[in-house]
Protein backbone atom coordinates (compact mmCIF):
# COMPACT_ATOMS: atom_id res chain seq x y z
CA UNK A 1 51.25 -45.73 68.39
CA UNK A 2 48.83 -43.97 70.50
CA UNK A 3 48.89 -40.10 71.51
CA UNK A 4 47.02 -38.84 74.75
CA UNK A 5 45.23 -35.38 75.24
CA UNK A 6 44.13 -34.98 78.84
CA UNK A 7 40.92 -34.03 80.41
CA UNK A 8 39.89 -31.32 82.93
CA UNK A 9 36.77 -32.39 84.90
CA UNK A 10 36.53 -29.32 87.53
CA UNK A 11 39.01 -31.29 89.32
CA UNK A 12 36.64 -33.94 90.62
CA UNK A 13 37.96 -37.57 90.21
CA UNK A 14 41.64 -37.42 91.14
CA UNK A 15 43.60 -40.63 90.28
CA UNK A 16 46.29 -41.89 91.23
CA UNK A 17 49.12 -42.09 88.19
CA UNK A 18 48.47 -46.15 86.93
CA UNK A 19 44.87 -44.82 86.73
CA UNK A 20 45.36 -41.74 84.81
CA UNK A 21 44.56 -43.41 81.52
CA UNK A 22 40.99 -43.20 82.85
CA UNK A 23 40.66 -39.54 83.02
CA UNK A 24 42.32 -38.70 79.72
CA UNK A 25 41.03 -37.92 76.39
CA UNK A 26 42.71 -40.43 74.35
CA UNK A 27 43.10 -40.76 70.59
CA UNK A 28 43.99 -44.16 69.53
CA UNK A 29 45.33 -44.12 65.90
CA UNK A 30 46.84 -47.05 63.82
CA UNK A 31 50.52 -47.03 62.62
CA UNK A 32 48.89 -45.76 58.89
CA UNK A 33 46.67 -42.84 60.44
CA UNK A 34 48.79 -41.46 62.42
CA UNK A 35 52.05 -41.11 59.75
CA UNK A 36 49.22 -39.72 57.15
CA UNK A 37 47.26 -37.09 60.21
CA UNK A 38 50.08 -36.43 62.88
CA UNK A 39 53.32 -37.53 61.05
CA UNK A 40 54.15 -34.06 60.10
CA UNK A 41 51.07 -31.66 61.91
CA UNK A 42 52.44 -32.35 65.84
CA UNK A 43 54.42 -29.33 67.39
CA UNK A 44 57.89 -30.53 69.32
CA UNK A 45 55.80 -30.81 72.71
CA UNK A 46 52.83 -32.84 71.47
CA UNK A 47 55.65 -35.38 71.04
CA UNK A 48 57.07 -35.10 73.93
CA UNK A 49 53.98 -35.21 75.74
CA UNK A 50 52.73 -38.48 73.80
CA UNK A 51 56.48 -40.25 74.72
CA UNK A 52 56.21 -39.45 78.31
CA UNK A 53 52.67 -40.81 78.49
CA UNK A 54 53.97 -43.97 76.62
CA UNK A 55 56.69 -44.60 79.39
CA UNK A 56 54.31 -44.12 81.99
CA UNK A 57 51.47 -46.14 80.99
CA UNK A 58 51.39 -49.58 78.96
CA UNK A 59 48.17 -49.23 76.98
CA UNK A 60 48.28 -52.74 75.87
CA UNK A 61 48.60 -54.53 78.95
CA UNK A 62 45.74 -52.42 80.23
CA UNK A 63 43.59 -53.12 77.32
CA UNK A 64 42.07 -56.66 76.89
CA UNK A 65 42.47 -58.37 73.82
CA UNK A 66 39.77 -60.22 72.22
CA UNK A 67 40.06 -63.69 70.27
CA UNK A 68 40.28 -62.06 67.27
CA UNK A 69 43.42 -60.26 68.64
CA UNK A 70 42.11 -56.73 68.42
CA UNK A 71 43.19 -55.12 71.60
CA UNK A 72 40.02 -53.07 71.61
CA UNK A 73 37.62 -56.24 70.78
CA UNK A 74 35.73 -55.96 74.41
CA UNK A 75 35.06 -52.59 74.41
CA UNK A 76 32.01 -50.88 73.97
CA UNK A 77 31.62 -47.44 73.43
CA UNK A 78 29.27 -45.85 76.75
CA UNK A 79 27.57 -43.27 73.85
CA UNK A 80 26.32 -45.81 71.73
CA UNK A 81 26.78 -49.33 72.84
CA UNK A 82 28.57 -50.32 70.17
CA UNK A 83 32.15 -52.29 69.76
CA UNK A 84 35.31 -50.21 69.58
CA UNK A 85 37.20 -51.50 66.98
CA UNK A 86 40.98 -49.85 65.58
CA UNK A 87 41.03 -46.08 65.19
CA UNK A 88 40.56 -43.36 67.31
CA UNK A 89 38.66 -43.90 70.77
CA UNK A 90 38.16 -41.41 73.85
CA UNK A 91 39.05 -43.02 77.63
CA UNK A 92 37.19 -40.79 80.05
CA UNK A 93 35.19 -40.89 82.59
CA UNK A 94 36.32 -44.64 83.53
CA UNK A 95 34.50 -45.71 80.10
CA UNK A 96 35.20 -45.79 76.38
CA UNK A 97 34.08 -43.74 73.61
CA UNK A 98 33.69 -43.23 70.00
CA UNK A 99 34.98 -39.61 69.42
CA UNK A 100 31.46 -38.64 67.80
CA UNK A 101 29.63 -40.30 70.82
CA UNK A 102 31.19 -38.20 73.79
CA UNK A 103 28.97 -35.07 73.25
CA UNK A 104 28.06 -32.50 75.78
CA UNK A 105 25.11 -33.13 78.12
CA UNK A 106 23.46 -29.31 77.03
CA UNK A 107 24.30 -28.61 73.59
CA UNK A 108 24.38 -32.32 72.14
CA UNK A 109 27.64 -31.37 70.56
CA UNK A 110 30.77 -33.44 70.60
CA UNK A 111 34.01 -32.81 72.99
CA UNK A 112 36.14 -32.50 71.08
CA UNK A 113 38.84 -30.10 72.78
CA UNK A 114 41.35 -31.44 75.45
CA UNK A 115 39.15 -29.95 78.79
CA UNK A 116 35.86 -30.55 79.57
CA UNK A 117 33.78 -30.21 82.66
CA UNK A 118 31.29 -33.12 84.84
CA UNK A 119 28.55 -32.48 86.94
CA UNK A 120 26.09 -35.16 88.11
CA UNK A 121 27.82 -37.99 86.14
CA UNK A 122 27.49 -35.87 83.18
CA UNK A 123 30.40 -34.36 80.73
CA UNK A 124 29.75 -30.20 79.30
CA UNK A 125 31.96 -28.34 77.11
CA UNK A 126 33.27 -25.88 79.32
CA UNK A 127 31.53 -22.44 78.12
CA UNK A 128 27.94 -25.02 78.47
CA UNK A 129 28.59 -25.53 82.11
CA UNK A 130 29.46 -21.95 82.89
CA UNK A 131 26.38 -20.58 80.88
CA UNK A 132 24.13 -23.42 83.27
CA UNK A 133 25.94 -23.11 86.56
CA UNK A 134 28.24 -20.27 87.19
CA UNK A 135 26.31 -17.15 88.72
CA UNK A 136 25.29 -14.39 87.05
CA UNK A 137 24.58 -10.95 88.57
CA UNK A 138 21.17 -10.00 88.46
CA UNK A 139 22.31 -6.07 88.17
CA UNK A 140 24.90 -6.03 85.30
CA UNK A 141 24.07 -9.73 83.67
CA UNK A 142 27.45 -10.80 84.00
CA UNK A 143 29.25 -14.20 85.37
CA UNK A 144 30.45 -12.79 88.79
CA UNK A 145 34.02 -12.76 89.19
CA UNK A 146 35.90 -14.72 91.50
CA UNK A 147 37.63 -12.84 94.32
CA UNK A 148 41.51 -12.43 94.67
CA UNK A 149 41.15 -16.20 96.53
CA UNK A 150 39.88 -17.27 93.17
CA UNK A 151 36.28 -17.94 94.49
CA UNK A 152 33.31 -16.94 93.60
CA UNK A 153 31.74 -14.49 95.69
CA UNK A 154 28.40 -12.46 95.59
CA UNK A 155 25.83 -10.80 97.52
CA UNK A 156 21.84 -11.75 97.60
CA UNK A 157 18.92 -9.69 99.12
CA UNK A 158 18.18 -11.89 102.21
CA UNK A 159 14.46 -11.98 101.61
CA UNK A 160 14.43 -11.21 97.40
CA UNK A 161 17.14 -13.29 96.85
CA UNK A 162 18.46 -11.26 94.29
CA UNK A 163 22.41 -12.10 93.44
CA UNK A 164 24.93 -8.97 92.56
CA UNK A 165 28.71 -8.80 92.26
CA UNK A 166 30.00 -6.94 95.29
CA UNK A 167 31.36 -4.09 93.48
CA UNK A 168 27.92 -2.91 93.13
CA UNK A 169 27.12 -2.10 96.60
CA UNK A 170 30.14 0.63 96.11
CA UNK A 171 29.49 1.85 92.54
CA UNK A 172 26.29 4.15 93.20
CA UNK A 173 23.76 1.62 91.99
CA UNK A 174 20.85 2.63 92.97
CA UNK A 175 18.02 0.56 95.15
CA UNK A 176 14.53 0.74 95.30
CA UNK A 177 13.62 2.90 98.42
CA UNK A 178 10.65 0.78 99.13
CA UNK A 179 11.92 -2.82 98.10
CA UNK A 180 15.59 -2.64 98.44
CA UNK A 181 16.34 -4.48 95.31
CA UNK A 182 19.01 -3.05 93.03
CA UNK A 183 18.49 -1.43 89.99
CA UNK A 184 19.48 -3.34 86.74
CA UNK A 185 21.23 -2.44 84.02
CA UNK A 186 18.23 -3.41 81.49
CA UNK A 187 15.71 -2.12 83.41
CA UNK A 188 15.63 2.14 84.92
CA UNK A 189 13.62 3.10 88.24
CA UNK A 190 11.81 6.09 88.74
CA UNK A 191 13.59 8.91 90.31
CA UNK A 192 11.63 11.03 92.66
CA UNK A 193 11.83 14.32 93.27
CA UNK A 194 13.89 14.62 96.59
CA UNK A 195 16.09 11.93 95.15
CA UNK A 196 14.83 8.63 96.27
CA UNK A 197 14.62 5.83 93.33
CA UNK A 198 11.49 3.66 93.03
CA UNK A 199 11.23 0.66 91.07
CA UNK A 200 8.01 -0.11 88.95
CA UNK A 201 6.31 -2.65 90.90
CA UNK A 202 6.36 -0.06 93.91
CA UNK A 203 5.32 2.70 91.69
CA UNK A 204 2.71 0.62 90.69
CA UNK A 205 0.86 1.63 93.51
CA UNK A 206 2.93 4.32 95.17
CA UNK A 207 0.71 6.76 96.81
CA UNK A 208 1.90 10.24 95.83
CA UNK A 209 0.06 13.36 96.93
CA UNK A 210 -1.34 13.93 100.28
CA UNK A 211 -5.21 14.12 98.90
CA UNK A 212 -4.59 10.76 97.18
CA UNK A 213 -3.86 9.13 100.64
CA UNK A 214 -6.94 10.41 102.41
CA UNK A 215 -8.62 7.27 101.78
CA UNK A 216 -6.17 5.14 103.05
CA UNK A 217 -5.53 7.25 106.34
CA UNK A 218 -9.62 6.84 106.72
CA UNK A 219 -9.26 3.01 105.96
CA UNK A 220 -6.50 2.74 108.68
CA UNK A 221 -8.89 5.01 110.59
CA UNK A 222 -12.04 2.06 110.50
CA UNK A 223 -9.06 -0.44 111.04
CA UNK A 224 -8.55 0.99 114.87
CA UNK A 225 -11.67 1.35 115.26
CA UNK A 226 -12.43 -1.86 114.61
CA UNK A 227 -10.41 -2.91 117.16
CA UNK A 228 -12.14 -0.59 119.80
CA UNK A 229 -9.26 1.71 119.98
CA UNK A 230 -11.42 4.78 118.02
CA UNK A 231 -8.88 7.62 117.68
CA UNK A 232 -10.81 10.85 119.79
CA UNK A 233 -9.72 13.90 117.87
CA UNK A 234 -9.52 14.69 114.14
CA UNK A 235 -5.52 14.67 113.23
CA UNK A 236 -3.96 16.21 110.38
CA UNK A 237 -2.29 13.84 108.19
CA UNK A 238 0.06 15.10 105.21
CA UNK A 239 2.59 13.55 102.70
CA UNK A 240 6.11 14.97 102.88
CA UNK A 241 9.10 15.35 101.26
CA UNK A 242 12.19 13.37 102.67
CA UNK A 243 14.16 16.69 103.54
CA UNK A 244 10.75 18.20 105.35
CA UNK A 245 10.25 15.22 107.33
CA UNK A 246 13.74 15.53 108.41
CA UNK A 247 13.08 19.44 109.38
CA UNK A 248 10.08 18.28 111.42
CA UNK A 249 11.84 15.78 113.02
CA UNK A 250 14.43 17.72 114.48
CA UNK A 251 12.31 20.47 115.35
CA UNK A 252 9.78 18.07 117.17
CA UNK A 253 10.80 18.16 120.88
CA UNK A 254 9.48 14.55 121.69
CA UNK A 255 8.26 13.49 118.13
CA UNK A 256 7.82 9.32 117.20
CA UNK A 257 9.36 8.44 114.39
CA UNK A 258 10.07 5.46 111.89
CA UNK A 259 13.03 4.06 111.69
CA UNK A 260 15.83 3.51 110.27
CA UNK A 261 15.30 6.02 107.37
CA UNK A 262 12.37 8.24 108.81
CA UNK A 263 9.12 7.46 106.78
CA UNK A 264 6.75 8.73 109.52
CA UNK A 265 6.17 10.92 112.31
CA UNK A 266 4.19 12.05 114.71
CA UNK A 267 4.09 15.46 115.85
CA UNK A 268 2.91 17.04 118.89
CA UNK A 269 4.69 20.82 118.33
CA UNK A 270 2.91 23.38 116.26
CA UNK A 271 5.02 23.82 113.43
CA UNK A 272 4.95 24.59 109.37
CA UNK A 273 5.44 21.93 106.62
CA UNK A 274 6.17 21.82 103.51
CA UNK A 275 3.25 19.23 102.14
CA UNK A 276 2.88 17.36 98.54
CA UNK A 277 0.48 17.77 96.03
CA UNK A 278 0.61 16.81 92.59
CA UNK A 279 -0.66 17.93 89.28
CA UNK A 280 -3.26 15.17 87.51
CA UNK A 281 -1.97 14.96 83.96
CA UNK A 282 1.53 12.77 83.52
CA UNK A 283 3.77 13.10 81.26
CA UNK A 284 6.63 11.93 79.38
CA UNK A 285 8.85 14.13 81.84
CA UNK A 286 6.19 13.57 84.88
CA UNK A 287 4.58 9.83 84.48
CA UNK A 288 2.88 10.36 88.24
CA UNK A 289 2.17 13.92 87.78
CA UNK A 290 3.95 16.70 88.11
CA UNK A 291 4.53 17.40 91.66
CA UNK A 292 4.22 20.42 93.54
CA UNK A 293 4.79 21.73 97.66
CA UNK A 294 2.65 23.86 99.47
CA UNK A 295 2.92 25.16 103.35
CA UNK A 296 1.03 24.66 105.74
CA UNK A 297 1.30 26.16 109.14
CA UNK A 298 0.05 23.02 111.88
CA UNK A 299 -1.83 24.60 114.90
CA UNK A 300 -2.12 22.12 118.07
CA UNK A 301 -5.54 21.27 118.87
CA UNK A 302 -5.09 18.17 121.14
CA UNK A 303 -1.94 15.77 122.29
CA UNK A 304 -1.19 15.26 118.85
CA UNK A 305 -0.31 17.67 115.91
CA UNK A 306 0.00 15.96 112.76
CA UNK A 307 1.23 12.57 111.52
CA UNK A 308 3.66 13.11 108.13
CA UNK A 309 4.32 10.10 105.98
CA UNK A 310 7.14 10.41 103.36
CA UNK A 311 5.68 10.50 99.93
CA UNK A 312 6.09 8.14 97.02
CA UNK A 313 5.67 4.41 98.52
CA UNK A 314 3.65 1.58 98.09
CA UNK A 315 0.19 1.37 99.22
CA UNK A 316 1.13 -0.86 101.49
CA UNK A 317 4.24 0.02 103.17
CA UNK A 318 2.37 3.85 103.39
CA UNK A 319 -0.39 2.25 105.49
CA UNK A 320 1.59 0.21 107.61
CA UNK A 321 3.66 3.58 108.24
CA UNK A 322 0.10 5.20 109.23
CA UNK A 323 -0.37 2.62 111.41
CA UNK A 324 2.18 2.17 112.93
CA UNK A 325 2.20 6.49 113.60
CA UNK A 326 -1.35 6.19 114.86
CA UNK A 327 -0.80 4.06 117.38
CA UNK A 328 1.40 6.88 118.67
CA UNK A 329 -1.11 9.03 118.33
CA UNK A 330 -3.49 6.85 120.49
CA UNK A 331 -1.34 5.81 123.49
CA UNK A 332 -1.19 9.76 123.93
CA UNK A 333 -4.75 10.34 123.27
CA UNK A 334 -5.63 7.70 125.47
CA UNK A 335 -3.20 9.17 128.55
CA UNK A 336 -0.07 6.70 128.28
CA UNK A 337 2.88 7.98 130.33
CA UNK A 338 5.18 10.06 127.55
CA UNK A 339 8.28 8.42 129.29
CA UNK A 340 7.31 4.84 127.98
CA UNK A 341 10.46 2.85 127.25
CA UNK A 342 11.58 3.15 123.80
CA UNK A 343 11.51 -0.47 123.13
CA UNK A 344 7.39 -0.92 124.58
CA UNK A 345 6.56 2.03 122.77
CA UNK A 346 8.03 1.32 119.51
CA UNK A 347 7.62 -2.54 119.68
CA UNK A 348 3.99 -1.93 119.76
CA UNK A 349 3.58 0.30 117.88
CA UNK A 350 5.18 -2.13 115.04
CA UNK A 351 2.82 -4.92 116.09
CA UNK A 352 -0.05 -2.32 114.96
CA UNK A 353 1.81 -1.77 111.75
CA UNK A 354 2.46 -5.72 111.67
CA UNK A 355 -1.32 -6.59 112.36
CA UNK A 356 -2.36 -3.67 109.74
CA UNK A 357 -0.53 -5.65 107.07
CA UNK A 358 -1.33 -9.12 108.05
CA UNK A 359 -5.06 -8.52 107.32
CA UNK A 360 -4.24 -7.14 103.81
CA UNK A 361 -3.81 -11.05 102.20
CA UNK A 362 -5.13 -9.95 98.14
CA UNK A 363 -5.60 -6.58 98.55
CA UNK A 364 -4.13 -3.58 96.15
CA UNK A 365 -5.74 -0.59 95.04
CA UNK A 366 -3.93 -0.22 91.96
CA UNK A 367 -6.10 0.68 88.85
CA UNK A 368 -3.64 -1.64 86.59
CA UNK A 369 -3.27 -4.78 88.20
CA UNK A 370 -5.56 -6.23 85.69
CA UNK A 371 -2.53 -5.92 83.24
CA UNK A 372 0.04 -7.07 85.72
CA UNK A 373 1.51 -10.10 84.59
CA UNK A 374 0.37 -12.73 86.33
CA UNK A 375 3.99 -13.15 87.66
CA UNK A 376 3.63 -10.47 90.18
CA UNK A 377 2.47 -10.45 93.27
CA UNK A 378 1.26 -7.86 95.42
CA UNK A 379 1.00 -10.60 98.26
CA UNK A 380 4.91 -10.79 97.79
CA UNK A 381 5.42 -7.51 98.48
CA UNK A 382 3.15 -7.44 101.62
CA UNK A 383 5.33 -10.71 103.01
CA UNK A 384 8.17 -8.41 102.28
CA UNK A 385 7.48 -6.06 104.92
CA UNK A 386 6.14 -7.73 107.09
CA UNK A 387 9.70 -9.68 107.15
CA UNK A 388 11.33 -6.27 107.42
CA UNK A 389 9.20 -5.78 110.85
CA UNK A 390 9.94 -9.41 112.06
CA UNK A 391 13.62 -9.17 111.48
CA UNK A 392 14.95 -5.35 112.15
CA UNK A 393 17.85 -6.07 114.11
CA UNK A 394 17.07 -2.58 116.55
CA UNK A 395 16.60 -2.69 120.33
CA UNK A 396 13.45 -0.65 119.65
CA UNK A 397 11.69 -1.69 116.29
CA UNK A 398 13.40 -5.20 116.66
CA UNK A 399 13.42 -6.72 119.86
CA UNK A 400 10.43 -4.32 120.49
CA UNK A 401 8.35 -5.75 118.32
CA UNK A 402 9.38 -9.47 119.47
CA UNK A 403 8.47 -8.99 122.54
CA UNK A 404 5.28 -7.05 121.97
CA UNK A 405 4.07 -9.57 119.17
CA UNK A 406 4.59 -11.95 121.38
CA UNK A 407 2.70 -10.68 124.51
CA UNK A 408 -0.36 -10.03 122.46
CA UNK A 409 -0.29 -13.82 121.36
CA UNK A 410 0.03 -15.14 124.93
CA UNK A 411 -2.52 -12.37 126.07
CA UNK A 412 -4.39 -10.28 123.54
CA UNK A 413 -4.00 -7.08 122.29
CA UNK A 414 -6.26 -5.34 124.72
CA UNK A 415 -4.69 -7.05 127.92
CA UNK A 416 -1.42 -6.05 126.88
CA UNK A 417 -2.30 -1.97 126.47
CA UNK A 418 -3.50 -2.57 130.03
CA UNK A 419 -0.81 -3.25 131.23
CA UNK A 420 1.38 -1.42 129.24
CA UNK A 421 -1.04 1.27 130.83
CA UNK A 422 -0.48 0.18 134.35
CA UNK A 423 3.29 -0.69 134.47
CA UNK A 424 5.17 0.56 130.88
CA UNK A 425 6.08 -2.88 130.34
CA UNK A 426 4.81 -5.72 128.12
CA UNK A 427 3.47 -8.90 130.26
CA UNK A 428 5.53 -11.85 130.40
């Protein structure tokens, strides 16, 4: 008498019903072992189960029988290679196998309930193949959950990668206001003081005080002029709060700014701003410094004001910021019309902040990186935004930029300000 237990496989392998001996998990027992095991352990539907299979399916005539008359005398087990002789035996998988010998390709264990999963030829104990292939969020460290269609769905940074369950981009989880990626649960960002969160590897070399970015702004500074666009007149450039940029912005009658949150501008009314400093010891409370605003009343001295550059991001996004805001502050130094099209003036502007970045391959200021792990990658974050320029999806940063980048390819940087210059248009 033989009693089946069927197999799930992910429901690959469909048969039709005279093959579905081959996807079951069978347990072959003689007339002795299964009085002594099942006689009196079987619940009312195992029985009914293992009758139904019975008139369905004629085991012998499917099994060949060897000269000896053993109707299991040509099989051999697919787990060891050995001859299945009377007992128990597993049909799965189109093969034959010793109960012991059907184990699970990741944990070496054997299969011994009645579902089990395949991938790539290969059987797993159910919970196995979940831990190796269903997602996990990389925010809460749980399997994602399949949507009401019973699918599973989830959301990934388009340049990080970085998988999340939906939910997440609704429950307040923070991201990193330089990077974008979300905050995990194992792992806390920094908060800043107008609010903003900032993950490690951007604090890392987060510039933070307007004094501290003086060398940069100088840097950025030789950068111009090393493209013979020198920048005339001295201009003012501080570190701001979000909410102060904000205040500048809408007081600033026919200010530039970055977009889409503003992390620059580029003044040209006398106003006062709030600026920020920061105090040189760290603490527990303060591990940048405690941080401090002072005002500063901004008297007009030439076309341009100021240029303001929200505090608190990586060196590298800061300096693209600057350069993208000085090349503002040279198309009016240099007597641009102020009426440019949004699009030429933005675009390229961006292709300053693009070429700024492209010639920082291995660069980073920060004091620490010789106890980064070697795992990071400053480079990574510089590709990072420069893919944020490439592919903003604006009419005036975006296509902008596409257009500009590509004029100065076909033409050169200084034959494109020319005629920018001449007609407000990029050259085609």
């Amino acid at each position: 008498m033989s009693a089946l237990l069927w197999a799930i496989s992910d429901g690959k392998n469909k048969r039709a019903a005279s093959d579905d001996l081959d996807h079951a998990l069978a347990i072959s027992l003689s007339e002795e072992d299964y009085s002594n095991d099942y006689g009196r352990g079987r619940s009312d539907y195992d029985e009914e189960l293992a009758r139904a299979v019975q008139a369905s399916l004629d085991i012998t005539d499917r099994l060949p029988s060897s000269s000896s008359g053993s109707s299991l005398g040509l099989h051999r087990c697919a787990g060891c290679n050995k001859e299945i002789g009377p007992g128990r035996f597993l049909s799965c998988m189109d093969v034959m196998w010793h109960p012991q010998c059907f184990r699970c390709h990741a944990c070496n264990q054997p299969i011994s309930g009645s579902e089990f999963a395949v991938s790539g030829n290969e059987p797993y104990h159910k919970d196995c193949y979940r831990e190796l292939y269903h997602p996990r969020c990389e925010v809460c460290h749980e399997f994602i959950p399949p949507n009401s269609a019973r699918l599973i769905e989830y959301r990934a940074h388009p340049f990080w990668g970085q998988k999340y369950c939906p939910a997440h981009e609704e429950d307040g989880t923070p991201r990193c206001c330089s990077c974008e990626r979300m905050e995990p649960r194992d792992a806390r960002y920094i908060s800043l003081d107008d609010g903003r969160k900032l993950c490690l590897e951007c604090l890392d070399t987060a510039v933070m005080d307007t004094l501290e970015c003086q060398p940069l702004y100088h840097e950025i500074l030789d950068f111009y002029e090393g493209l013979h666009m020198r920048i005339s007149q001295p201009i003012p450039m501080l570190l701001v709060e979000r909410q102060a940029l904000n205040e500048a912005r809408q007081n600033e009658k026919d200010g530039s700014h970055h977009q889409p949150e503003t992390r620059g501008l580029c003044l040209s009314e006398e106003q006062t701003v709030s600026t920020v400093y920061r105090r040189p010891r760290p603490s527990r409370h303060f591990p940048f410094g405690e941080m401090r605003v002072e005002s500063m009343k901004l008297t007009r001295h030439c076309e341009v004001t100021a240029i303001l550059v929200l505090f608190g991001l990586p060196r590298l996004l800061t300096g693209s910021i600057l350069a993208h805001e000085l090349m503002h502050a040279w198309l009016r130094l240099d007597g641009f019309s102020h009426h440019l099209d949004s699009a030429v003036e933005e675009g390229i502007c961006q292709v300053m902040a693009h070429m700024w970045l492209d010639s920082q391959i291995g660069s980073s200021s920060s004091s620490s990186e010789k106890s980064k792990p070697k795992s990071f990658n400053h480079d990574r974050l510089r590709e990072f935004f420069l893919h944020q320029i490439a592919m903003d999806s604006s009419p005036a940063y975006g296509d902008g930029f596409r257009s500009g980048h590509e004029a100065v390819v076909q033409f050169g940087l200084r034959r494109t300000l020319d005629h920018i210059k001449m007609t407000g248009s990029f050259p085609v």
